[in-house]
Protein backbone atom coordinates (compact mmCIF):
# COMPACT_ATOMS: atom_id res chain seq x y z
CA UNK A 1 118.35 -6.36 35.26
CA UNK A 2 117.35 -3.33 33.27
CA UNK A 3 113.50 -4.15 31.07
CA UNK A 4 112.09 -1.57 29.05
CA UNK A 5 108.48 -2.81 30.26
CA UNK A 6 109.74 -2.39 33.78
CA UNK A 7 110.96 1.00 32.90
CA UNK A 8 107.81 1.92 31.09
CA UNK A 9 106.07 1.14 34.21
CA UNK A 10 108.06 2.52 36.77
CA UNK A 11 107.75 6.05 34.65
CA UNK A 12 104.11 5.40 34.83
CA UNK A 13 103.75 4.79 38.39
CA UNK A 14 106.05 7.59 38.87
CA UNK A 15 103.87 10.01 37.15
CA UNK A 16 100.43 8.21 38.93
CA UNK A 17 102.59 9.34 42.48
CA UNK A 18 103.02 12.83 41.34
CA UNK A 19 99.76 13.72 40.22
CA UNK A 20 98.13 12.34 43.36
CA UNK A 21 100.14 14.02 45.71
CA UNK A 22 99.50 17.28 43.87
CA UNK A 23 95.91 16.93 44.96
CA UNK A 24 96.72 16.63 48.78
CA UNK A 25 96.97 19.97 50.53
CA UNK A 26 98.18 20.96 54.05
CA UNK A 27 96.12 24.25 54.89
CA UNK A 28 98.01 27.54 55.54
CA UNK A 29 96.98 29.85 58.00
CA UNK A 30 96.20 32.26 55.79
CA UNK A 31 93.70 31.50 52.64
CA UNK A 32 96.19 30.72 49.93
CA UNK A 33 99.09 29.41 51.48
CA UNK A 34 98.21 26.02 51.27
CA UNK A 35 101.12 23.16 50.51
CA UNK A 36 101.06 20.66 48.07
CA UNK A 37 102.55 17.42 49.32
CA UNK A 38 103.62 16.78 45.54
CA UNK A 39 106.88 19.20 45.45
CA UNK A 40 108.82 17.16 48.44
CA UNK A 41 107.27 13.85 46.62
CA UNK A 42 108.67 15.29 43.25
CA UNK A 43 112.25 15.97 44.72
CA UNK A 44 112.67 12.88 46.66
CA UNK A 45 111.59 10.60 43.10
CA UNK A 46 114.15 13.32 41.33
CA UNK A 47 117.16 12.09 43.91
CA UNK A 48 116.24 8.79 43.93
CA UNK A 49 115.36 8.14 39.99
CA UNK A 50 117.43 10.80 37.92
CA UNK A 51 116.07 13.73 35.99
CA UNK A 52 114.91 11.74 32.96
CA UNK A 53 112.57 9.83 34.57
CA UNK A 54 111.51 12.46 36.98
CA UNK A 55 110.97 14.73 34.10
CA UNK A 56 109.37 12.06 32.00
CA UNK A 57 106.93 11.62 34.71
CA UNK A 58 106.06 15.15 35.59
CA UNK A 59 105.30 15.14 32.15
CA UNK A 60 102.35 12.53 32.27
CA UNK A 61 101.59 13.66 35.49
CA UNK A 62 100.68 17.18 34.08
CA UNK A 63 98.53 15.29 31.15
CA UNK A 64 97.00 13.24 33.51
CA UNK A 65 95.87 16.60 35.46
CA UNK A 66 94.57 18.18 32.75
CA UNK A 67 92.96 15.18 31.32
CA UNK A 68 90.89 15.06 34.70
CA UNK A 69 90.45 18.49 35.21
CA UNK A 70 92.16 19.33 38.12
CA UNK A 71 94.55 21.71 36.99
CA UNK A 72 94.87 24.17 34.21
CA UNK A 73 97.83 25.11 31.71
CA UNK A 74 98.80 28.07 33.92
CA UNK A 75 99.15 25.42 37.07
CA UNK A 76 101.12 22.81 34.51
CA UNK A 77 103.36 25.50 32.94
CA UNK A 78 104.50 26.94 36.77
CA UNK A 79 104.60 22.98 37.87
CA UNK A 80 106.78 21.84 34.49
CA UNK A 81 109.37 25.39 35.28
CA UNK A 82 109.22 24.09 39.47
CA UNK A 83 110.51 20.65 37.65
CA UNK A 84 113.04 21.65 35.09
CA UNK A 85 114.81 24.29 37.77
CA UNK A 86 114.60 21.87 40.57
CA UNK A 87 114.95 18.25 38.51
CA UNK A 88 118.51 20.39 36.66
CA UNK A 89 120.11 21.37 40.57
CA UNK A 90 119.77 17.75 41.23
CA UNK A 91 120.75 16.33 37.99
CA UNK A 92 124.02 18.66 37.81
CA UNK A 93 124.43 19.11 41.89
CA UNK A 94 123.58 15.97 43.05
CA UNK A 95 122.10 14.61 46.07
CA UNK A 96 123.71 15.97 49.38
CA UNK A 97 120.79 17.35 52.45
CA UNK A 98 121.69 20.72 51.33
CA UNK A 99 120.93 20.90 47.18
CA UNK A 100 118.04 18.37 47.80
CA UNK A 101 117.02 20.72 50.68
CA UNK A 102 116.92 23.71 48.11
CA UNK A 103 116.21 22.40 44.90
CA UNK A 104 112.24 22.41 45.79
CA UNK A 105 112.07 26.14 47.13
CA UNK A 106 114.61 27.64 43.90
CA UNK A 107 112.38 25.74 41.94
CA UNK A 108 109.18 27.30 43.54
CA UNK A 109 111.10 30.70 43.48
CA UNK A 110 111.51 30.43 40.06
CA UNK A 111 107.95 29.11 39.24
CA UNK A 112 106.76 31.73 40.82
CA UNK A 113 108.81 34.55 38.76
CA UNK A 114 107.29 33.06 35.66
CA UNK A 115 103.50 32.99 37.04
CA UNK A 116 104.26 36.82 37.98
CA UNK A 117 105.14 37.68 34.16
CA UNK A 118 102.28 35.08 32.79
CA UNK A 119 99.15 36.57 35.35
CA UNK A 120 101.10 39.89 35.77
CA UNK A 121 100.87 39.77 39.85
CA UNK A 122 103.26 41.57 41.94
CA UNK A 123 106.29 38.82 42.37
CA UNK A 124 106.09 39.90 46.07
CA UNK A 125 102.69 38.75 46.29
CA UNK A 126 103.13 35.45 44.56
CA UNK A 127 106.68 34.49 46.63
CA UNK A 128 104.57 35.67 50.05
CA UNK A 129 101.73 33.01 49.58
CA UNK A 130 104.53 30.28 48.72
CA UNK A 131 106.50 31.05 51.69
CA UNK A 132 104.65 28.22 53.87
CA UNK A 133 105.33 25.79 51.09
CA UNK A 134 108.62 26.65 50.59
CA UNK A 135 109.52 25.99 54.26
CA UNK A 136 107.56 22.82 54.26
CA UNK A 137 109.71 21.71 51.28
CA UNK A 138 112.71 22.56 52.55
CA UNK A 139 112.27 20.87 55.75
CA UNK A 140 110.65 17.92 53.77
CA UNK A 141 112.59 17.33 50.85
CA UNK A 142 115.32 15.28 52.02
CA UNK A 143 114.02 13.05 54.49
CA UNK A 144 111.15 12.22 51.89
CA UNK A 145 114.43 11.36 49.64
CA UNK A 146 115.89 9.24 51.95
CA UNK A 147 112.88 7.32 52.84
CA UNK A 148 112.18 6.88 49.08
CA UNK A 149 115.55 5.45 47.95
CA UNK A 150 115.36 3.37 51.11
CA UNK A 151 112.20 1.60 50.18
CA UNK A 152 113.54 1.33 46.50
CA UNK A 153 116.37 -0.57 47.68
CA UNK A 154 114.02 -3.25 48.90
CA UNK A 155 112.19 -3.64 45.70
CA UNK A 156 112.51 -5.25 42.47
CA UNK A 157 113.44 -1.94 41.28
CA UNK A 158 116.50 -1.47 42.98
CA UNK A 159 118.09 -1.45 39.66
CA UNK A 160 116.44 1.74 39.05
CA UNK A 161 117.93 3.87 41.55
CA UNK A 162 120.03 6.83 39.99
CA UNK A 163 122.58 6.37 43.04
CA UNK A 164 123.36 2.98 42.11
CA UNK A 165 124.55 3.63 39.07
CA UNK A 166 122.87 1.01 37.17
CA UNK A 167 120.13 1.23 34.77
């Protein structure tokens, strides 16, 4: 049964999911390599809940960073370009291991190109100290996916889930 209150919180919680996860970090063995868990996170609630509300929830996520301070409008314009590139492969691919494998590291690729013409850094540079993340997110992406839409299914918003075709 499809609510617009439901959906309005869903998007919310959505967006409360991705800017927590963007706060934890696995360290990288060199300084600068670190991964954010929220790009896996991100991919997996793209699959799962379709571009619009993935997008409409990276979205408040990014206000909600900035509102507390824990990223600037350099880290929300390379996070919304990660999103758009990566939330669009989905969105027009679909949701096979493969393009939800890739979506995440294109998206970082292309994130990164952007960051490189914004901060004017080497594009070498920038793609080296992503290289961690990337391969995290690759190998992450998917089963995070899968273990999302599998607790979805369970819930009362089951309705929700892009691969259902309802809602």
């Amino acid at each position: 049964m499809y609510s617009k209150s439901r959906d309005i919180t869903l998007v919310a919680i959505l967006a409360v999911v991705i800017a927590i996860s963007g706060t934890f970090k696995l360290p990288g063995l060199i300084p600068g390599t670190e991964f954010q868990m929220s790009a896996p996170i991100a991919i997996g609630i793209c699959a799962t809940f379709g571009f619009k509300r993935y997008i409409t929830a990276g979205v408040l996520a990014s206000v909600i960073n900035l509102l507390m301070g824990t990223h600037t409008i350099l880290n929300v314009i390379v996070a919304m370009v990660f999103r758009i590139v990566a939330g669009s492969i989905i969105g027009y691919l679909g949701t096979g291991l493969i393009i939800v494998s890739m979506a995440g590291p294109i998206g970082t690729i292309v994130g990164r190109v952007a960051m490189s013409y914004i901060v004017g850094t080497p594009i070498k540079v920038l793609l080296a100290a992503a290289l961690p993340g990337m391969i995290y997110t690759l190998l992450s992406s998917y089963f995070i996916y899968k273990a999302i839409d599998k607790i979805v299914k369970k819930t009362p918003y089951k309705n929700y889930n892009k691969n259902l075709n309802i809602g």
